[in-house]
PDB file of N, CA and C in Angstrom:
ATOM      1  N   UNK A   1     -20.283   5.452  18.159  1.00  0.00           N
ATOM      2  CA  UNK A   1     -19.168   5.557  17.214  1.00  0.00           C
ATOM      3  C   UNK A   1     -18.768   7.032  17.050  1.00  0.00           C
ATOM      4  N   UNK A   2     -17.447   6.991  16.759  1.00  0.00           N
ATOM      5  CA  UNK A   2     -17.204   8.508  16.227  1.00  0.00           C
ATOM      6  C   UNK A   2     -17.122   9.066  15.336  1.00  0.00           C
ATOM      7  N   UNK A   3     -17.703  10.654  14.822  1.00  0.00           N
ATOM      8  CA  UNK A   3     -18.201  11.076  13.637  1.00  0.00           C
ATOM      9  C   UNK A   3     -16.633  10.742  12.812  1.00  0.00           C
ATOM     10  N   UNK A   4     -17.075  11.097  11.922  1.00  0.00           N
ATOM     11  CA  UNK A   4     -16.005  11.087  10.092  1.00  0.00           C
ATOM     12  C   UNK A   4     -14.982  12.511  10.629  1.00  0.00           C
ATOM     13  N   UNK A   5     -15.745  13.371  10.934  1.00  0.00           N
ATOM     14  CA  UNK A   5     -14.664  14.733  11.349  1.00  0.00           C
ATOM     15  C   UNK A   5     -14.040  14.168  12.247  1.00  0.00           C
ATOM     16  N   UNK A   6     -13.942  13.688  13.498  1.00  0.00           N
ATOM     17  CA  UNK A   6     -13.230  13.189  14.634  1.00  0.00           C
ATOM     18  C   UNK A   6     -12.194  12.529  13.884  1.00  0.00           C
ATOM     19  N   UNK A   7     -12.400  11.206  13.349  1.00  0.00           N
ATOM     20  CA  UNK A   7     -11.648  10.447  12.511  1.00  0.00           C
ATOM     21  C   UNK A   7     -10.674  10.934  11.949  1.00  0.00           C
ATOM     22  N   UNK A   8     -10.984  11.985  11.323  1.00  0.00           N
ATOM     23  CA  UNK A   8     -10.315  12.438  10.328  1.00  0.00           C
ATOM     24  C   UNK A   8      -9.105  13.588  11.184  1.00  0.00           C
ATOM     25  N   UNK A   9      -9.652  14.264  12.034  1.00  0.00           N
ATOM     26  CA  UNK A   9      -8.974  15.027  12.950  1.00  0.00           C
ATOM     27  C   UNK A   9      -7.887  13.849  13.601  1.00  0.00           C
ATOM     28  N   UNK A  10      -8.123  13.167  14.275  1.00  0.00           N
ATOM     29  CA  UNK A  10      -7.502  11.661  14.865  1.00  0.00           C
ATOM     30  C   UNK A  10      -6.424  11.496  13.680  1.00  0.00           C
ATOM     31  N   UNK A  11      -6.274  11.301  12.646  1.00  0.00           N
ATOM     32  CA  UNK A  11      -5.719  11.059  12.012  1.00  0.00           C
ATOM     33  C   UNK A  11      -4.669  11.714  11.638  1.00  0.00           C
ATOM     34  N   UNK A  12      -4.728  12.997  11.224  1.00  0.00           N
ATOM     35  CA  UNK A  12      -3.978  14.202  11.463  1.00  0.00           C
ATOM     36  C   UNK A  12      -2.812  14.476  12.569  1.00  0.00           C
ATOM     37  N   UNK A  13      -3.736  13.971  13.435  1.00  0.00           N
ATOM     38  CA  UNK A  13      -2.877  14.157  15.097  1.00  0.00           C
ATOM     39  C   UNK A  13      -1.569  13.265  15.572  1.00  0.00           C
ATOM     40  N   UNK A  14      -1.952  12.114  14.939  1.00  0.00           N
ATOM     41  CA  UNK A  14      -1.088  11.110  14.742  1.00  0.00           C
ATOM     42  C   UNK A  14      -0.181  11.428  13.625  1.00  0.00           C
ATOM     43  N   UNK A  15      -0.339  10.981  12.707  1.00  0.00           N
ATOM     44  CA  UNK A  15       0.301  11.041  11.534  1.00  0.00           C
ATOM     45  C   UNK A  15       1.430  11.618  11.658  1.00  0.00           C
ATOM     46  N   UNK A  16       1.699  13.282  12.152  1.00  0.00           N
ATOM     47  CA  UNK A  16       3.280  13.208  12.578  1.00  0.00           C
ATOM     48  C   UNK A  16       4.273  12.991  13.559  1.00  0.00           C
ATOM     49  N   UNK A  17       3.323  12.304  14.081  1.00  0.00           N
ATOM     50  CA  UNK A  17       3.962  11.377  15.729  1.00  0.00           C
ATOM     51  C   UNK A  17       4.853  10.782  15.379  1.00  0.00           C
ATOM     52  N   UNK A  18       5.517  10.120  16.501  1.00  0.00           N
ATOM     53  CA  UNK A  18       6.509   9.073  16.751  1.00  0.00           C
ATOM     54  C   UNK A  18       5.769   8.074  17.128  1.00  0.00           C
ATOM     55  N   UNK A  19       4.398   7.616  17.355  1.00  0.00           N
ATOM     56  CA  UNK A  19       3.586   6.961  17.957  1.00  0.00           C
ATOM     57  C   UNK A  19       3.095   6.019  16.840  1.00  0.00           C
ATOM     58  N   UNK A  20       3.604   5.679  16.058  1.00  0.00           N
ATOM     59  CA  UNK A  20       3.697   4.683  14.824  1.00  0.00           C
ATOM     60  C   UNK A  20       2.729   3.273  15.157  1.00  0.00           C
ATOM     61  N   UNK A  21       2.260   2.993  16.007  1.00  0.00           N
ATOM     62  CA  UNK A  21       1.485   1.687  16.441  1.00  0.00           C
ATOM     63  C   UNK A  21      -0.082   2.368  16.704  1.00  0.00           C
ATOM     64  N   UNK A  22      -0.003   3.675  17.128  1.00  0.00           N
ATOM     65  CA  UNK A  22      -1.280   4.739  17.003  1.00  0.00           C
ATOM     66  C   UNK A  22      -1.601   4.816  15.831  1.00  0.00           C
ATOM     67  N   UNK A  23      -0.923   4.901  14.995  1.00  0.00           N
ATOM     68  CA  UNK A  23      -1.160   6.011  13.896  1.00  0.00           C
ATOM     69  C   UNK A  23      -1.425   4.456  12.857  1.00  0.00           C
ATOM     70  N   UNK A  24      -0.736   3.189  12.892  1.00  0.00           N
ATOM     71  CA  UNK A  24      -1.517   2.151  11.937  1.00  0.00           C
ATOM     72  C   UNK A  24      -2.358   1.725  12.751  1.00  0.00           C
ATOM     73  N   UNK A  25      -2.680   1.633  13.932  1.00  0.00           N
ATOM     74  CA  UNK A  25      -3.814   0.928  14.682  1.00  0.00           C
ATOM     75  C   UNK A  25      -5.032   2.178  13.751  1.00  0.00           C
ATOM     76  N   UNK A  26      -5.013   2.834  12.741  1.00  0.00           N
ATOM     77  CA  UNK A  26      -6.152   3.585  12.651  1.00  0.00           C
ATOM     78  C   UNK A  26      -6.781   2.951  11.291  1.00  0.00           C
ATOM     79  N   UNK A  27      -5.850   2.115  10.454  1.00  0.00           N
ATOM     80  CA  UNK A  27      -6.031   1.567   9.243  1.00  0.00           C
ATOM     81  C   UNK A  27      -6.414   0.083   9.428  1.00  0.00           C
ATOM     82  N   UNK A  28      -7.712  -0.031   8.767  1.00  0.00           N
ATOM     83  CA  UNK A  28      -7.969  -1.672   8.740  1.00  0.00           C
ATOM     84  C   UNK A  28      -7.138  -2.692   7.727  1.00  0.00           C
ATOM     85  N   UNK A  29      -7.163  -3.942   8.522  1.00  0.00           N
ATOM     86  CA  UNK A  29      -5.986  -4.741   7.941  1.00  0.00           C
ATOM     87  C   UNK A  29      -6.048  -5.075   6.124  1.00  0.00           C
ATOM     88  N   UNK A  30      -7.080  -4.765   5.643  1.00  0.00           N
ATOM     89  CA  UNK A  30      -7.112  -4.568   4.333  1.00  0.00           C
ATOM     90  C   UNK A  30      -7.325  -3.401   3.839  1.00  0.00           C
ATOM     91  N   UNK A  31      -7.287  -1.939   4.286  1.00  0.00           N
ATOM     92  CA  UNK A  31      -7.251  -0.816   3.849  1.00  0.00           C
ATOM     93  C   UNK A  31      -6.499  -0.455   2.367  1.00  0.00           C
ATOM     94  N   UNK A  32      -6.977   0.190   1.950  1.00  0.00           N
ATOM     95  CA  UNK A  32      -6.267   0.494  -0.009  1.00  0.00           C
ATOM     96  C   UNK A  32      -5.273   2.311   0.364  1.00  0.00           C
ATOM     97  N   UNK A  33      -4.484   2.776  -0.051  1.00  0.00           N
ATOM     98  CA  UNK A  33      -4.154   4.085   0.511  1.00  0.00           C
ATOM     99  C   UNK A  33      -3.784   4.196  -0.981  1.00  0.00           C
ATOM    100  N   UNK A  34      -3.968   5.599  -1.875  1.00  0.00           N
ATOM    101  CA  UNK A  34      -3.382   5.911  -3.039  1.00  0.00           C
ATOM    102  C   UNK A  34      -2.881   7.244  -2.656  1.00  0.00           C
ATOM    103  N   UNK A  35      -1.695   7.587  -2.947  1.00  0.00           N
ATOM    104  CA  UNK A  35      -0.868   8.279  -3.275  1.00  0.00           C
ATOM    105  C   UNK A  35       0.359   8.808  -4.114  1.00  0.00           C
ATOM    106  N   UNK A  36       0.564   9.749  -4.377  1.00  0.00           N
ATOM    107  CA  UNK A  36       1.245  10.082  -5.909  1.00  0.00           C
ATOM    108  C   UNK A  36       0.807   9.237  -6.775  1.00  0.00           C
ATOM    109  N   UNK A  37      -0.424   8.860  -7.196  1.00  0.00           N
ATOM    110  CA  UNK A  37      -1.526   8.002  -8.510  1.00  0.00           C
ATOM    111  C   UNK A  37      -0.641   6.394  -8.347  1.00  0.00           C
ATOM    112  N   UNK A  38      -0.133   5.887  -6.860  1.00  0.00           N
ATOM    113  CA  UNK A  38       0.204   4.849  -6.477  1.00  0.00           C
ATOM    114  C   UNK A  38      -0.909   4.227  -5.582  1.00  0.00           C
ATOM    115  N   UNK A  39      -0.955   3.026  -5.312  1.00  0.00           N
ATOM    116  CA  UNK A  39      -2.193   1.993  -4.888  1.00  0.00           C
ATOM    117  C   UNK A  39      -1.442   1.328  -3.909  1.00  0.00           C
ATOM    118  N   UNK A  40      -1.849   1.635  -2.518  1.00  0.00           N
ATOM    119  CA  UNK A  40      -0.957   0.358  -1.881  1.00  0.00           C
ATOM    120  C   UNK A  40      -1.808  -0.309  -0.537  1.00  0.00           C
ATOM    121  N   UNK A  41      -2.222  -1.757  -0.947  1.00  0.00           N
ATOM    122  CA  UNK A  41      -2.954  -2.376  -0.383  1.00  0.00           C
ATOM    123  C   UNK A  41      -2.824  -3.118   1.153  1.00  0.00           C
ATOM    124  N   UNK A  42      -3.085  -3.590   2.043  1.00  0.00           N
ATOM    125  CA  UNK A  42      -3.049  -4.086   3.152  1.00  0.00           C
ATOM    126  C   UNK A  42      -1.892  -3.832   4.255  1.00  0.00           C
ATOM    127  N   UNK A  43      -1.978  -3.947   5.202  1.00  0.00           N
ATOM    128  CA  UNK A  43      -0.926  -3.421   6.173  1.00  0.00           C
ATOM    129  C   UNK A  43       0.684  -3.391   5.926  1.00  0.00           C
ATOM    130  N   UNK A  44       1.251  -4.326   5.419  1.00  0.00           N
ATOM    131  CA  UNK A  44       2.724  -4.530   4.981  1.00  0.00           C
ATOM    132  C   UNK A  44       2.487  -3.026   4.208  1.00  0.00           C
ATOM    133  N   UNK A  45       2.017  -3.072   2.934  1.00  0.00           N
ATOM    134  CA  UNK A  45       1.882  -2.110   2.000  1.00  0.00           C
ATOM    135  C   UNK A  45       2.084  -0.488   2.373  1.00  0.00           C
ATOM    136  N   UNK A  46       0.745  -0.749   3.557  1.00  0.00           N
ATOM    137  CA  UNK A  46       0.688   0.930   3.939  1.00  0.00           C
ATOM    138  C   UNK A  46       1.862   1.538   5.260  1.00  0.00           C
ATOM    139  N   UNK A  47       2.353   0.333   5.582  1.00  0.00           N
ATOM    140  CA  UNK A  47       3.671  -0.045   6.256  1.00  0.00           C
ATOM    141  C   UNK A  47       4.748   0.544   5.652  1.00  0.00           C
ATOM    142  N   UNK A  48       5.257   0.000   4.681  1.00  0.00           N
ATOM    143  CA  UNK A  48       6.206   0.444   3.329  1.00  0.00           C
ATOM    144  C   UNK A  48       5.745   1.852   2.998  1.00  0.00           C
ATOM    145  N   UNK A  49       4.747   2.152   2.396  1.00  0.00           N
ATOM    146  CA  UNK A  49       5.145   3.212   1.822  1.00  0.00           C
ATOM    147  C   UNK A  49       4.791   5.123   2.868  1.00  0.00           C
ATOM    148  N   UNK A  50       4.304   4.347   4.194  1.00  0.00           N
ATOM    149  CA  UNK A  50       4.813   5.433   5.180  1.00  0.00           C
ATOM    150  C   UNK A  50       6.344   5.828   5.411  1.00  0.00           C
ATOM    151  N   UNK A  51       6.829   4.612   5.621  1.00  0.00           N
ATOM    152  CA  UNK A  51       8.509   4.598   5.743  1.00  0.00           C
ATOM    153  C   UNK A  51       8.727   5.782   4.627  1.00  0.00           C
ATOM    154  N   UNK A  52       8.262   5.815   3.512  1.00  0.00           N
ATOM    155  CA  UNK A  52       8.805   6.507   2.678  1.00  0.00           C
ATOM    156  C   UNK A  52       8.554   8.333   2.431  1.00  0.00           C
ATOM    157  N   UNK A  53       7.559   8.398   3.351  1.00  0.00           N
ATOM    158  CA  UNK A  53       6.325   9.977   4.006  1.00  0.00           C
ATOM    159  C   UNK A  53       8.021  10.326   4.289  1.00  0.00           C
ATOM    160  N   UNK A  54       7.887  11.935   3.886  1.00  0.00           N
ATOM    161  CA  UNK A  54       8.752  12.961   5.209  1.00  0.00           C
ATOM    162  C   UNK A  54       7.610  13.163   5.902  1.00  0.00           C
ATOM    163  N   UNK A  55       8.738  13.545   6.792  1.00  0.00           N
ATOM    164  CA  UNK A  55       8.172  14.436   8.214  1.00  0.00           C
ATOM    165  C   UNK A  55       7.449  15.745   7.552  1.00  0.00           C
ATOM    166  N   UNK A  56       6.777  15.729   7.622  1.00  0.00           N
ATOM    167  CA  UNK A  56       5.499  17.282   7.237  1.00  0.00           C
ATOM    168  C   UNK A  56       4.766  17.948   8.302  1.00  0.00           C
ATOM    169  N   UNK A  57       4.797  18.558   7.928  1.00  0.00           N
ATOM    170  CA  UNK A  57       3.145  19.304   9.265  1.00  0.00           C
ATOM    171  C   UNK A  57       2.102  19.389   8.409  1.00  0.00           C
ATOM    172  N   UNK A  58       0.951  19.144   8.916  1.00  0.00           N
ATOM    173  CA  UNK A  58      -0.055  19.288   8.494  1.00  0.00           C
ATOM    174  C   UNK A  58      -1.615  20.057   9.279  1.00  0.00           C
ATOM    175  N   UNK A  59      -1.713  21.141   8.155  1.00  0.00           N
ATOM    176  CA  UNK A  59      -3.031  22.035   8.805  1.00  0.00           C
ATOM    177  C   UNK A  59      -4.237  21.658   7.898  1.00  0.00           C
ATOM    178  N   UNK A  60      -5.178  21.483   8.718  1.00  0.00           N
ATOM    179  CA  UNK A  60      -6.205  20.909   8.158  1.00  0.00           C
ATOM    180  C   UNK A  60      -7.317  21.720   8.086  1.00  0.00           C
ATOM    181  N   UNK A  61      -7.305  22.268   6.837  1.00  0.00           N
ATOM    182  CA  UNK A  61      -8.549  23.714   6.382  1.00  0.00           C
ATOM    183  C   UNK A  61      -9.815  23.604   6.579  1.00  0.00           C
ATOM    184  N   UNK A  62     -10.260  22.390   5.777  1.00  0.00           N
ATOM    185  CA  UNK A  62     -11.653  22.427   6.049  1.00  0.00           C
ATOM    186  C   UNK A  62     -11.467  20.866   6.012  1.00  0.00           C
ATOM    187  N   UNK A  63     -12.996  20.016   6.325  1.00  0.00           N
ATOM    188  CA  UNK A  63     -13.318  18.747   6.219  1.00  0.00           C
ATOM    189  C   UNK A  63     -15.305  18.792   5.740  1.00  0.00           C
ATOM    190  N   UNK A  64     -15.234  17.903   4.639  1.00  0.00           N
ATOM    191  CA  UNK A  64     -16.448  18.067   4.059  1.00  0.00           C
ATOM    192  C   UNK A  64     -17.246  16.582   3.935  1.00  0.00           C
ATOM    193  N   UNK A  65     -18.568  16.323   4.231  1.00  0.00           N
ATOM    194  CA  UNK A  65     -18.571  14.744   3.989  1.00  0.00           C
ATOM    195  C   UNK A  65     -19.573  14.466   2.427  1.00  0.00           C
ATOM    196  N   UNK A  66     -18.781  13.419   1.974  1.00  0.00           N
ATOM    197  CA  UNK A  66     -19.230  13.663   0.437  1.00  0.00           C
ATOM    198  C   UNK A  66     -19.923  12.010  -0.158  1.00  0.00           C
ATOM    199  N   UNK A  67     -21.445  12.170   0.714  1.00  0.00           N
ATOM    200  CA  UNK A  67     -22.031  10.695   0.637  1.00  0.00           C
ATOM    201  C   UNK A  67     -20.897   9.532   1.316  1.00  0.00           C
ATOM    202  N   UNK A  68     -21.311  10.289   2.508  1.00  0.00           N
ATOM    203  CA  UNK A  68     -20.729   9.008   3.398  1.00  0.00           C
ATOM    204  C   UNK A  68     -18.562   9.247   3.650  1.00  0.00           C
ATOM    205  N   UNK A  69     -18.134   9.467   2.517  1.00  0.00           N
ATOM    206  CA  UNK A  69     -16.775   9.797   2.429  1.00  0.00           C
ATOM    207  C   UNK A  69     -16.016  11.116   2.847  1.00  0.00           C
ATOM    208  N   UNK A  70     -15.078  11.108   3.835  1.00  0.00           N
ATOM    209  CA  UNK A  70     -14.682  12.654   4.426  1.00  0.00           C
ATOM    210  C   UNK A  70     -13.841  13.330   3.569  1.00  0.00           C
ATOM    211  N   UNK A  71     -14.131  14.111   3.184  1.00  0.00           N
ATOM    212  CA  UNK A  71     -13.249  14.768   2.245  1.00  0.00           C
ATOM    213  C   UNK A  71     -12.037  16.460   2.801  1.00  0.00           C
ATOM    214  N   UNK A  72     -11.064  15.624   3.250  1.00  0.00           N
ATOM    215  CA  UNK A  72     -10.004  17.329   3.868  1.00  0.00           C
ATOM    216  C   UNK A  72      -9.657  17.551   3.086  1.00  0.00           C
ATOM    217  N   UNK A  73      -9.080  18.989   3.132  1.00  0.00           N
ATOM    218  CA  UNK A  73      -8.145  19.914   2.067  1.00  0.00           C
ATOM    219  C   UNK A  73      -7.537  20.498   3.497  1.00  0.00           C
ATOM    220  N   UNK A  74      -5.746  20.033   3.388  1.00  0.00           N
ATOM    221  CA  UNK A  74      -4.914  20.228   4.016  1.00  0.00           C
ATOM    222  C   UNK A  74      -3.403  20.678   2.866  1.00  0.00           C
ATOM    223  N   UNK A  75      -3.162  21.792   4.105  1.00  0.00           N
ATOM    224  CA  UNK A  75      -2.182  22.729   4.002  1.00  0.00           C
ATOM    225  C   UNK A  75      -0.809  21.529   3.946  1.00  0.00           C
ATOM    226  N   UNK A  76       0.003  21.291   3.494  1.00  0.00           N
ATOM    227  CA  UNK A  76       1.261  20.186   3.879  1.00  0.00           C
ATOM    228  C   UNK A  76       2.433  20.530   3.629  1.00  0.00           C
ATOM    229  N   UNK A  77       3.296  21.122   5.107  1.00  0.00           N
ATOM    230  CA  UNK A  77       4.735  21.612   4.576  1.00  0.00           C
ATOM    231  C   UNK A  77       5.810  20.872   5.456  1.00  0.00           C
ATOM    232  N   UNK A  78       6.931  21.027   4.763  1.00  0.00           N
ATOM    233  CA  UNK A  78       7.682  19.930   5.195  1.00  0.00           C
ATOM    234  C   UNK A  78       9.358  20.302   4.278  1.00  0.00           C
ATOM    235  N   UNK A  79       9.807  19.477   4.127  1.00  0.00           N
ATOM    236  CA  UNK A  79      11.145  19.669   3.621  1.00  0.00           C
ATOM    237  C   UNK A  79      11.041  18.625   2.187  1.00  0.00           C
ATOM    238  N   UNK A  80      10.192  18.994   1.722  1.00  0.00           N
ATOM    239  CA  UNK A  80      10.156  18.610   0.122  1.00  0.00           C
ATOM    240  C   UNK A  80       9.643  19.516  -1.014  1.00  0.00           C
ATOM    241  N   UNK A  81      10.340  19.217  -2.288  1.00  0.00           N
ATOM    242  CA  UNK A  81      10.051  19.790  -3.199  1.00  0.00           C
ATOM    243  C   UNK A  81       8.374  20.727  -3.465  1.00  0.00           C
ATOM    244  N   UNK A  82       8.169  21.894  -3.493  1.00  0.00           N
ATOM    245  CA  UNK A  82       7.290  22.496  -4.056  1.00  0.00           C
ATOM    246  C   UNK A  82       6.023  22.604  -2.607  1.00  0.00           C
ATOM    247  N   UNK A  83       6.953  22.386  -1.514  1.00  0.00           N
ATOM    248  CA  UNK A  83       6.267  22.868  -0.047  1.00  0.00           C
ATOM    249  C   UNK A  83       5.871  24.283   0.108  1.00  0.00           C
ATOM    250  N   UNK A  84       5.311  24.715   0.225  1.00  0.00           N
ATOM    251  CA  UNK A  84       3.862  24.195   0.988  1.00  0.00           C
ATOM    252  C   UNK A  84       3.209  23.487   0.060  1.00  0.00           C
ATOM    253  N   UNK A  85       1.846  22.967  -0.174  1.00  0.00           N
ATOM    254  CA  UNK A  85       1.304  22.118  -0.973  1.00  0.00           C
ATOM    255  C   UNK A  85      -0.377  21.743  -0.521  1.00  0.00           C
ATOM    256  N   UNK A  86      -1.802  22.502  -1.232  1.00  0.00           N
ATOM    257  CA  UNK A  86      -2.670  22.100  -0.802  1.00  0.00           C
ATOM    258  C   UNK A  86      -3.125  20.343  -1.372  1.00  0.00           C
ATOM    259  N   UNK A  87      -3.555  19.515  -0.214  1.00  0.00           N
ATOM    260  CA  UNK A  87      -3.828  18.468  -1.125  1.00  0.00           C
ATOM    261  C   UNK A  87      -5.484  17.880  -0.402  1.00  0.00           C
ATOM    262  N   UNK A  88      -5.875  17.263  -1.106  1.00  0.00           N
ATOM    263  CA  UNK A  88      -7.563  16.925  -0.938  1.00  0.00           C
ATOM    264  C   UNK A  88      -7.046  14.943  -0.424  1.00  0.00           C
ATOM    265  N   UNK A  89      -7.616  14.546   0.901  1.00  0.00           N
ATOM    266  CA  UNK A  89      -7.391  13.181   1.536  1.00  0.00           C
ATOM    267  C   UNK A  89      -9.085  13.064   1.487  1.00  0.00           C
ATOM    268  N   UNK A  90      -9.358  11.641   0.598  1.00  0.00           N
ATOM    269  CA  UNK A  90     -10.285  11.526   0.752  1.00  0.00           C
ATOM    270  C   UNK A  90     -10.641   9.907   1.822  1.00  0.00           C
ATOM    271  N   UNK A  91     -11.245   9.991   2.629  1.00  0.00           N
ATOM    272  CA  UNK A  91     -11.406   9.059   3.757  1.00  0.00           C
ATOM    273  C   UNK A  91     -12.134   7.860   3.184  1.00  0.00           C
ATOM    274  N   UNK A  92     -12.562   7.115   3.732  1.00  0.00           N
ATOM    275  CA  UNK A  92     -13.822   5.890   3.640  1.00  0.00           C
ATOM    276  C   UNK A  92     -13.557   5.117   4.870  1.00  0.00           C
ATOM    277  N   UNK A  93     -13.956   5.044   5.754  1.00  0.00           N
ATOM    278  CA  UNK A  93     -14.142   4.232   7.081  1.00  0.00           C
ATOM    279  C   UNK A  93     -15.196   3.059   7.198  1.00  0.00           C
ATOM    280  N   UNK A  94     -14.439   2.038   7.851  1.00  0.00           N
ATOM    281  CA  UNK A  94     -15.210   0.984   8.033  1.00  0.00           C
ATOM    282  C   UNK A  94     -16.420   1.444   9.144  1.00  0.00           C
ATOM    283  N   UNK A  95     -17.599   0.664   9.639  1.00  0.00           N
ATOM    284  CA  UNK A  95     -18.429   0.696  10.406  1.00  0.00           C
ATOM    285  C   UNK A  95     -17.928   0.718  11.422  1.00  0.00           C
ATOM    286  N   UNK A  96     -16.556   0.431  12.005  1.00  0.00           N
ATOM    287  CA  UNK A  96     -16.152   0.551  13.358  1.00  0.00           C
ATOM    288  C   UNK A  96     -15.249   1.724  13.668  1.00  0.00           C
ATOM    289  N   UNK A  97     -15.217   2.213  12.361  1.00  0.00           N
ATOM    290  CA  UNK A  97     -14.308   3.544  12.359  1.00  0.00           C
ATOM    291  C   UNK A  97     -12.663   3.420  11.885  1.00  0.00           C
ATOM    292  N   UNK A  98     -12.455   2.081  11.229  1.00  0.00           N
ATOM    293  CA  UNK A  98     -10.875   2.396  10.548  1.00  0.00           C
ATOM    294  C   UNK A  98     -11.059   2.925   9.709  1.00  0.00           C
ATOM    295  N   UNK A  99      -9.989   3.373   8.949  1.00  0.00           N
ATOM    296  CA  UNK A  99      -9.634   3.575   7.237  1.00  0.00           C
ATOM    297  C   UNK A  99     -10.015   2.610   6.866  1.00  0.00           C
ATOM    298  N   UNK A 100     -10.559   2.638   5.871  1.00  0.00           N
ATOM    299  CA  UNK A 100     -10.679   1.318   4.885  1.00  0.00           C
ATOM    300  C   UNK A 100     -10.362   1.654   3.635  1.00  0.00           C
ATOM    301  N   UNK A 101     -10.141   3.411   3.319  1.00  0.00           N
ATOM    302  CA  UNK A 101      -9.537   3.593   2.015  1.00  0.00           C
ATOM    303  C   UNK A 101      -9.565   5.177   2.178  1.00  0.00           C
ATOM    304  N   UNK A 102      -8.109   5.682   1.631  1.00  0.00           N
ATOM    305  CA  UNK A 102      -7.359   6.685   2.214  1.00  0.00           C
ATOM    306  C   UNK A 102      -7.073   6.981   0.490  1.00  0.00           C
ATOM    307  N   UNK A 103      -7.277   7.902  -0.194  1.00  0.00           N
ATOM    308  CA  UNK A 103      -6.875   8.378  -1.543  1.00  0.00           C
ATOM    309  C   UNK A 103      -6.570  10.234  -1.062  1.00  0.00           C
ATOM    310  N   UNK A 104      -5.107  10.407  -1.813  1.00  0.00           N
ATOM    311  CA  UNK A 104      -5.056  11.574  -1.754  1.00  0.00           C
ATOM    312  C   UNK A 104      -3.821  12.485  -2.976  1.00  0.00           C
ATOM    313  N   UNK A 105      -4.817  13.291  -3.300  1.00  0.00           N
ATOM    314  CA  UNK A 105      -4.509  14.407  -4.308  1.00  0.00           C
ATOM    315  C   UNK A 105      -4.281  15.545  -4.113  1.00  0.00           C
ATOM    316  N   UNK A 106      -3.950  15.931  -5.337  1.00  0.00           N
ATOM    317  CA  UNK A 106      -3.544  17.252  -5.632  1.00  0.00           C
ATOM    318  C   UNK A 106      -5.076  18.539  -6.135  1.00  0.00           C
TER     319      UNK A 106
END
């Protein structure tokens, strides 16, 4: 299997692709994702509220593992309000290596 840093790097790499079938093939079909203190559950969900992501770049500072959970602090700039923006993605991966729960802050 591959470590939590890989994962988490993998994830990154995708994410501002055009490769949209890459980038959800990384989330398991019941994965939870919170963002802006929003909850959005299973594939339709995390479907929807990507549509709604700008385009950003993202530099990824450090990655820390915090009992089992990967914890990045990434740089995120883009063409929205109050860009650049450090924010903390905290991971949880299934045993085969999806997301199984994606929370991310300020």
């Amino acid at each position: 299997m591959t470590n939590g840093t890989d994962l988490v790097h993998r994830y990154f790499d995708l994410a501002p692709g055009a490769d949209t079938q890459a980038y959800f093939a990384l989330f398991d079909e019941d994965a939870l994702v919170e963002d802006e203190g929003q909850e959005r559950q299973g594939s339709a969900a995390i479907r929807a509220w990507r549509a709604e992501v700008p385009t950003v770049r993202y530099e990824v500072r450090d990655i820390r593992d915090e009992n089992g959970t990967q914890v990045a602090r990434v740089m995120i700039s883009g063409d929205f309000p109050g860009s650049p923006v450090l924010l903390t993605f905290r991971f949880t991966f299934t045993a085969v290596g999806l997301i199984s729960e994606l929370r991310i802050r300020g």
